[in-house]
C-alpha atoms as a PDB file:
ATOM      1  CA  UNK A   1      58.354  11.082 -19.918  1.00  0.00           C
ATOM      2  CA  UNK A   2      56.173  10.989 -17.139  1.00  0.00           C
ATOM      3  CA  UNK A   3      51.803  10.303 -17.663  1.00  0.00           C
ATOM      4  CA  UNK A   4      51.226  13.676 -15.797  1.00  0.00           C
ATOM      5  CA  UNK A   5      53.431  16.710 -15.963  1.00  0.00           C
ATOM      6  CA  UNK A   6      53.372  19.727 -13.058  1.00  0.00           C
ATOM      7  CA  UNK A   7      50.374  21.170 -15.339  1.00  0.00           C
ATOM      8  CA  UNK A   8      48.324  18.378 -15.284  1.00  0.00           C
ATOM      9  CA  UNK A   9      48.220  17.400 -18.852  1.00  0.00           C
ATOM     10  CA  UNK A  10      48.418  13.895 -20.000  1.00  0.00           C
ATOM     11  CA  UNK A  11      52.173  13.538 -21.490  1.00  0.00           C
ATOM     12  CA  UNK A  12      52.351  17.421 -21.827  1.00  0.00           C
ATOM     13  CA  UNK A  13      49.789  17.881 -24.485  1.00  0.00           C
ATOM     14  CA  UNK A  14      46.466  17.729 -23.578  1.00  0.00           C
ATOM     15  CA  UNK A  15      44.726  19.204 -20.234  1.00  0.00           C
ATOM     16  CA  UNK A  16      42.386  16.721 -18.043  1.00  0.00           C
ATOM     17  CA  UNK A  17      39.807  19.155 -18.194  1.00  0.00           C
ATOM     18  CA  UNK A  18      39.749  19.613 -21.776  1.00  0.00           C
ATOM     19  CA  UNK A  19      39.675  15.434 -22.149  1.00  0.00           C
ATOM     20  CA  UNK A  20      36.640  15.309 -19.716  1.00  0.00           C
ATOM     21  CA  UNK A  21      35.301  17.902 -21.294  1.00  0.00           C
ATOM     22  CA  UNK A  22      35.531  16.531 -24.711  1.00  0.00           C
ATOM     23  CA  UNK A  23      34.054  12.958 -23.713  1.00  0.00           C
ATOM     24  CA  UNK A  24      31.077  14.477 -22.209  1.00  0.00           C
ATOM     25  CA  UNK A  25      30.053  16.491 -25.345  1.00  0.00           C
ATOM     26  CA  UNK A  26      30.705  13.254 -27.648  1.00  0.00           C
ATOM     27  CA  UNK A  27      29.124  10.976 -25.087  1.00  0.00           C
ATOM     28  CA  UNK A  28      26.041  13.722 -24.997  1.00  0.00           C
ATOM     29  CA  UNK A  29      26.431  13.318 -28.752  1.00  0.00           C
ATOM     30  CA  UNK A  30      25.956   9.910 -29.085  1.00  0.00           C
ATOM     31  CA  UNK A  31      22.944   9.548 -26.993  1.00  0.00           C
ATOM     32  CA  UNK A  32      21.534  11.781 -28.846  1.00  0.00           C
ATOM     33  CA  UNK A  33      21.761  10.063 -31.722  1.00  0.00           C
ATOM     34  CA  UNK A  34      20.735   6.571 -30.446  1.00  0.00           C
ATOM     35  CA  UNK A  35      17.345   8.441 -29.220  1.00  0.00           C
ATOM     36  CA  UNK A  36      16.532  10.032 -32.381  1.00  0.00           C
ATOM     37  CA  UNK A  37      17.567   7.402 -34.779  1.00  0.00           C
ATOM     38  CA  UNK A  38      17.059   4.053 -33.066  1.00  0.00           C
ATOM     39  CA  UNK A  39      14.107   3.600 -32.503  1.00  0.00           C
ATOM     40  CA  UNK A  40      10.505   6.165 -32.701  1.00  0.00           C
ATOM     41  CA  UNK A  41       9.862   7.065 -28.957  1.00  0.00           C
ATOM     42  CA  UNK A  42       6.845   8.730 -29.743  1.00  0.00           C
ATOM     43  CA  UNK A  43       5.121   5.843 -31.772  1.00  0.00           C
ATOM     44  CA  UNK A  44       6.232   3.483 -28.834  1.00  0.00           C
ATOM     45  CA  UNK A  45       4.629   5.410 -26.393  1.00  0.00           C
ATOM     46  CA  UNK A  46       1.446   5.697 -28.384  1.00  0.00           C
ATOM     47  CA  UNK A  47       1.150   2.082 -29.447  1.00  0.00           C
ATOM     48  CA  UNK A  48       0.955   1.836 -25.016  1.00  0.00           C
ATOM     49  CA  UNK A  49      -1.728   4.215 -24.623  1.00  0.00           C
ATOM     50  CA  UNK A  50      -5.509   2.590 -24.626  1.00  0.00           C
ATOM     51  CA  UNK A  51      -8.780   3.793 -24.244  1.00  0.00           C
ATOM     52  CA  UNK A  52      -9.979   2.851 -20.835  1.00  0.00           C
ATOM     53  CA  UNK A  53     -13.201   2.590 -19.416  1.00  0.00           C
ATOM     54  CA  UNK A  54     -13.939   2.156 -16.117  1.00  0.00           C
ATOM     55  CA  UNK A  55     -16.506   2.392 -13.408  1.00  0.00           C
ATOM     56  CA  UNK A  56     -16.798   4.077  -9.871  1.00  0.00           C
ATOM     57  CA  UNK A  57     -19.113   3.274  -7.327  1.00  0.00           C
ATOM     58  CA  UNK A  58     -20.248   6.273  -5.097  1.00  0.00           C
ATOM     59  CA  UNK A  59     -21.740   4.590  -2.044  1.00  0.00           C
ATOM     60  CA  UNK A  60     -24.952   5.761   0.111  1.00  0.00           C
ATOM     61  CA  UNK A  61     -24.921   9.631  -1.318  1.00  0.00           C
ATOM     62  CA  UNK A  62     -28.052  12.083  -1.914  1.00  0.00           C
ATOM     63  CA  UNK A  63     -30.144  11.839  -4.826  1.00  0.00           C
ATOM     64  CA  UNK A  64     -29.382  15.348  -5.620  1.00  0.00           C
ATOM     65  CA  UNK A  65     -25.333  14.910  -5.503  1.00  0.00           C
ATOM     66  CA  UNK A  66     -26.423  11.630  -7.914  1.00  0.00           C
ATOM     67  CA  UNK A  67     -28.038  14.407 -10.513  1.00  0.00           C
ATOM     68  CA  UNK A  68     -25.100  16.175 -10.446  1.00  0.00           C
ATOM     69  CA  UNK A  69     -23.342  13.558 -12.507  1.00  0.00           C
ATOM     70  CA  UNK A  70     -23.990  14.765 -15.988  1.00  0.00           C
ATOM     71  CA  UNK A  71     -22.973  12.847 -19.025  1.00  0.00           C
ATOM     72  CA  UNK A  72     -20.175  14.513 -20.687  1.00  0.00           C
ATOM     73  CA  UNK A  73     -19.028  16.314 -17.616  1.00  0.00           C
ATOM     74  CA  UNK A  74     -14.828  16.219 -17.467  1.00  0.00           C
ATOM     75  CA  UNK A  75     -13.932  14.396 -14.775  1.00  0.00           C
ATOM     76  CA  UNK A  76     -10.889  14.985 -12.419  1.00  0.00           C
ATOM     77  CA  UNK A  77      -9.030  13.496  -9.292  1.00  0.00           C
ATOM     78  CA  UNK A  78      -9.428  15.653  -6.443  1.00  0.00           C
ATOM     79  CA  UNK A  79      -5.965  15.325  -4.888  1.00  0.00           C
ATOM     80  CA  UNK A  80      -4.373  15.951  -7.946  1.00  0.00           C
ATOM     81  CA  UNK A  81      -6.707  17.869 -10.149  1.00  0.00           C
ATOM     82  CA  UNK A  82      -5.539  15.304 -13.236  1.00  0.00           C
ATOM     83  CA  UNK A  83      -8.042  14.898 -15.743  1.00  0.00           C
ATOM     84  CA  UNK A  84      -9.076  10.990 -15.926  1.00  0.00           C
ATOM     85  CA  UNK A  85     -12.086  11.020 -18.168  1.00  0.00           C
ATOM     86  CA  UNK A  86     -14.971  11.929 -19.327  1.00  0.00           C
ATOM     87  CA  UNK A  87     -18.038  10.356 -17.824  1.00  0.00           C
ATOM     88  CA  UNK A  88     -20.602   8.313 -20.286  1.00  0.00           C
ATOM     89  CA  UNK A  89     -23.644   6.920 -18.027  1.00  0.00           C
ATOM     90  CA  UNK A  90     -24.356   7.333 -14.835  1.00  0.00           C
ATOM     91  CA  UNK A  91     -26.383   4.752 -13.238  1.00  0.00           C
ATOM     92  CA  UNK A  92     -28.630   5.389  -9.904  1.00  0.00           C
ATOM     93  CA  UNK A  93     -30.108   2.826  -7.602  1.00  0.00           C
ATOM     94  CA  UNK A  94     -31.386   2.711  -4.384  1.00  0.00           C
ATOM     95  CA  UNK A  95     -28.296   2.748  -1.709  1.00  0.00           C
ATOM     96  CA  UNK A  96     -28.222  -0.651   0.000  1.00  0.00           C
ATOM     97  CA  UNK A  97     -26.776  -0.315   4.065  1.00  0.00           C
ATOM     98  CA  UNK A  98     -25.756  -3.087   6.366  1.00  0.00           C
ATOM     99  CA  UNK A  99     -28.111  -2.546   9.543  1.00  0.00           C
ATOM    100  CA  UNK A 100     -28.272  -5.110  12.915  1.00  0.00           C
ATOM    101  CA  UNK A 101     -31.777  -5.741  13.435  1.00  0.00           C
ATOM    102  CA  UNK A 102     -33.653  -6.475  16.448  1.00  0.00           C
ATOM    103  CA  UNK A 103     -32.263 -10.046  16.929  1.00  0.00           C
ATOM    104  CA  UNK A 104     -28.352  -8.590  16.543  1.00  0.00           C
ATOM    105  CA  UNK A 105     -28.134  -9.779  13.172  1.00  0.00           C
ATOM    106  CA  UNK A 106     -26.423  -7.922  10.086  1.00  0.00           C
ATOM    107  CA  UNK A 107     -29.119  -7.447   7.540  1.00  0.00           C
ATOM    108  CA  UNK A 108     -28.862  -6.213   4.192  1.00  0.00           C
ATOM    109  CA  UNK A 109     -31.445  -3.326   4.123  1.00  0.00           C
ATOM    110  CA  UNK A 110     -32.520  -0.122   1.516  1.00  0.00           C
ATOM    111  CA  UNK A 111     -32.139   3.283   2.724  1.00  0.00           C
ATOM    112  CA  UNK A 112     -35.210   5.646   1.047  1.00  0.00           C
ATOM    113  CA  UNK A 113     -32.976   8.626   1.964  1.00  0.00           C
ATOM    114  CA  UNK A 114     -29.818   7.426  -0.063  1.00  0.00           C
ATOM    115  CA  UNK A 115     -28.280   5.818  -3.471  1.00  0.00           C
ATOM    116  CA  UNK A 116     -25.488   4.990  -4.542  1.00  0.00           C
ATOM    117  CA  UNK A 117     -23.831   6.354  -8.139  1.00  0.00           C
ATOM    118  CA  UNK A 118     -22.358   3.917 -10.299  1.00  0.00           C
ATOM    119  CA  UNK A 119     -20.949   6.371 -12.691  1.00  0.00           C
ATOM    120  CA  UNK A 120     -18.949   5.337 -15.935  1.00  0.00           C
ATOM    121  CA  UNK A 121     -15.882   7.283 -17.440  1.00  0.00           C
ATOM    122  CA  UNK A 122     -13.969   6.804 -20.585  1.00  0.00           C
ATOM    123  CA  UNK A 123     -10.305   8.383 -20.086  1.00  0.00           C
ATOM    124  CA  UNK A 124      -6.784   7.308 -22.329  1.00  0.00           C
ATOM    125  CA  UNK A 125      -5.210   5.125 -19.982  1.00  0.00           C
ATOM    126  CA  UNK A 126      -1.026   4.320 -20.658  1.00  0.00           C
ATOM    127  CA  UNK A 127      -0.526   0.694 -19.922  1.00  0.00           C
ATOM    128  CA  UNK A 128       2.533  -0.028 -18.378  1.00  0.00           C
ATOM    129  CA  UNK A 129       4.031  -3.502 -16.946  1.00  0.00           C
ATOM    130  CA  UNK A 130       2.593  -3.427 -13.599  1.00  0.00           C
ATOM    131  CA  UNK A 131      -0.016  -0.878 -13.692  1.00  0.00           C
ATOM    132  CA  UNK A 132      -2.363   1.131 -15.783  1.00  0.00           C
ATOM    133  CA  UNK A 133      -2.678   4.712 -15.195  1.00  0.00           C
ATOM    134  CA  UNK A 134      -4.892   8.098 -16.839  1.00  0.00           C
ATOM    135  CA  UNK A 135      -3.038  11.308 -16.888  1.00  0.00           C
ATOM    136  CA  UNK A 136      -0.743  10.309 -14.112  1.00  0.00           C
ATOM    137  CA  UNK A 137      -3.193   8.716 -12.159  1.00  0.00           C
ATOM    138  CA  UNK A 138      -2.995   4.929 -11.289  1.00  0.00           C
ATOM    139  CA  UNK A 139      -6.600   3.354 -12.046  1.00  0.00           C
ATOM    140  CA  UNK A 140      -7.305  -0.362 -10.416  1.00  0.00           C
ATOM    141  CA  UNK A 141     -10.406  -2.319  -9.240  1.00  0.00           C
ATOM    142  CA  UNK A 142     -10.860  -1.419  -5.417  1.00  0.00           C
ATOM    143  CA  UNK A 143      -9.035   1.259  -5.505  1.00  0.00           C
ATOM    144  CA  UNK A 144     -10.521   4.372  -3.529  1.00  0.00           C
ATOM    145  CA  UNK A 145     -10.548   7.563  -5.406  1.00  0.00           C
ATOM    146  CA  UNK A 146     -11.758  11.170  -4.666  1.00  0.00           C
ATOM    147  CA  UNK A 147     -13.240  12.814  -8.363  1.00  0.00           C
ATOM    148  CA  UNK A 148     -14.793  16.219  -8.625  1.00  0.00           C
ATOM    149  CA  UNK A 149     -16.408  17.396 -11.399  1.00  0.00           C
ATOM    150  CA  UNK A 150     -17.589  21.083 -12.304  1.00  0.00           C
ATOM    151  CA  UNK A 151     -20.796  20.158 -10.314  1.00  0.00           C
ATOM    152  CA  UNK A 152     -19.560  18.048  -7.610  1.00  0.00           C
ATOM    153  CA  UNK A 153     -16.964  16.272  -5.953  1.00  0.00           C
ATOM    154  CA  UNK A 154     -17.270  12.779  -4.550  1.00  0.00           C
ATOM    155  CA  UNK A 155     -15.332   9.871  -3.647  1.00  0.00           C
ATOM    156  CA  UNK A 156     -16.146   6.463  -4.417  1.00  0.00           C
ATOM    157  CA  UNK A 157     -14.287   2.854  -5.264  1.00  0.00           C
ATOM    158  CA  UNK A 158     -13.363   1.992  -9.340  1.00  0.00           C
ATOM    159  CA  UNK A 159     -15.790  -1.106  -9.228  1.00  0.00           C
ATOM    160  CA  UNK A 160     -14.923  -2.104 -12.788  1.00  0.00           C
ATOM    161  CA  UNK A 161     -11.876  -1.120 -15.471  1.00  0.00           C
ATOM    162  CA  UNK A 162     -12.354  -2.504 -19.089  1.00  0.00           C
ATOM    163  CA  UNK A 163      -9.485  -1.597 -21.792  1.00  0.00           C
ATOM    164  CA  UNK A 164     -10.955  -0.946 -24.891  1.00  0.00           C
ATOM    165  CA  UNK A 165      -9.428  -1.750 -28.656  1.00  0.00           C
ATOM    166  CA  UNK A 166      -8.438   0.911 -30.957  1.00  0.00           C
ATOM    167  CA  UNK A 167      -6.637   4.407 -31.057  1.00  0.00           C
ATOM    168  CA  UNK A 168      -7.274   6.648 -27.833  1.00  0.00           C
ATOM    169  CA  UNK A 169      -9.107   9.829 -28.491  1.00  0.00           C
END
């Protein structure tokens, strides 16, 4: 008796089709139940998510786009439109400008005309091996971002990043 007969079933009784067929849906079956009973995917992905705070500096901008920086305003990344936080201070202070002065020397001067934001937010961050991100979007010290708010829109550099302990809100 040959493996495959001129119908192409293994030793005449059963199609290939119908075998593949079969191993997919008990395959499909079993994953299945190693996701839902092994282990609680939900709880592991909560116990990763953290309350982050973090701060971005916006450099040399008007006082008036500084006002528009309202505590409690939602806060969201421009490229994206993700929501990363909610902000809860927003410092101001005079905007500090390298400047050569008459002797060709950098000098560390104040412009009257500028200031620079140093505004805090407080999003749920998901902490991950190698990075930490809020809604999608990774969050690290240096890096540049672009945030808008209903008021304004701005871009600045996250200065600081603190994770806080407890539940995320």
């Amino acid at each position: 008796m040959r493996f495959l007969d001129e119908k192409g079933r293994i030793f005449g009784k059963v199609s290939i089709v119908d075998l593949v067929i079969v191993l997919v849906v008990v395959s499909a079956g079993a994953w299945f139940a190693y996701a839902k009973f092994s282990k609680n995917l939900a709880q592991d992905i909560a116990a990763r998510e953290q309350p982050l705070e973090y701060t971005i500096l916006i450099p040399a901008i008007r006082p008036t786009t500084a006002e528009a920086f309202h505590k409690g305003d939602k806060v969201f990344e421009f490229k994206t439109g993700a929501a990363v936080g909610t902000i809860t201070a927003v410092e101001v202070k005079p905007a500090e400008v390298w400047t050569i002065n008459e002797d060709g020397k950098w000098v560390l001067t104040r412009d009257s005309g500028r200031v620079d934001a140093y505004v805090k937010v407080l999003g749920t961050s998901r902490v991950g091996e190698n990075n930490i991100t809020v809604n999608g979007v990774e969050i690290r010290v240096g890096l540049s971002i672009s945030v808008t708010t209903k008021w304004v829109q701005a871009s600045g550099n996250v200065l600081t990043m603190t994770l806080l302990e407890g539940t995320p809100k």
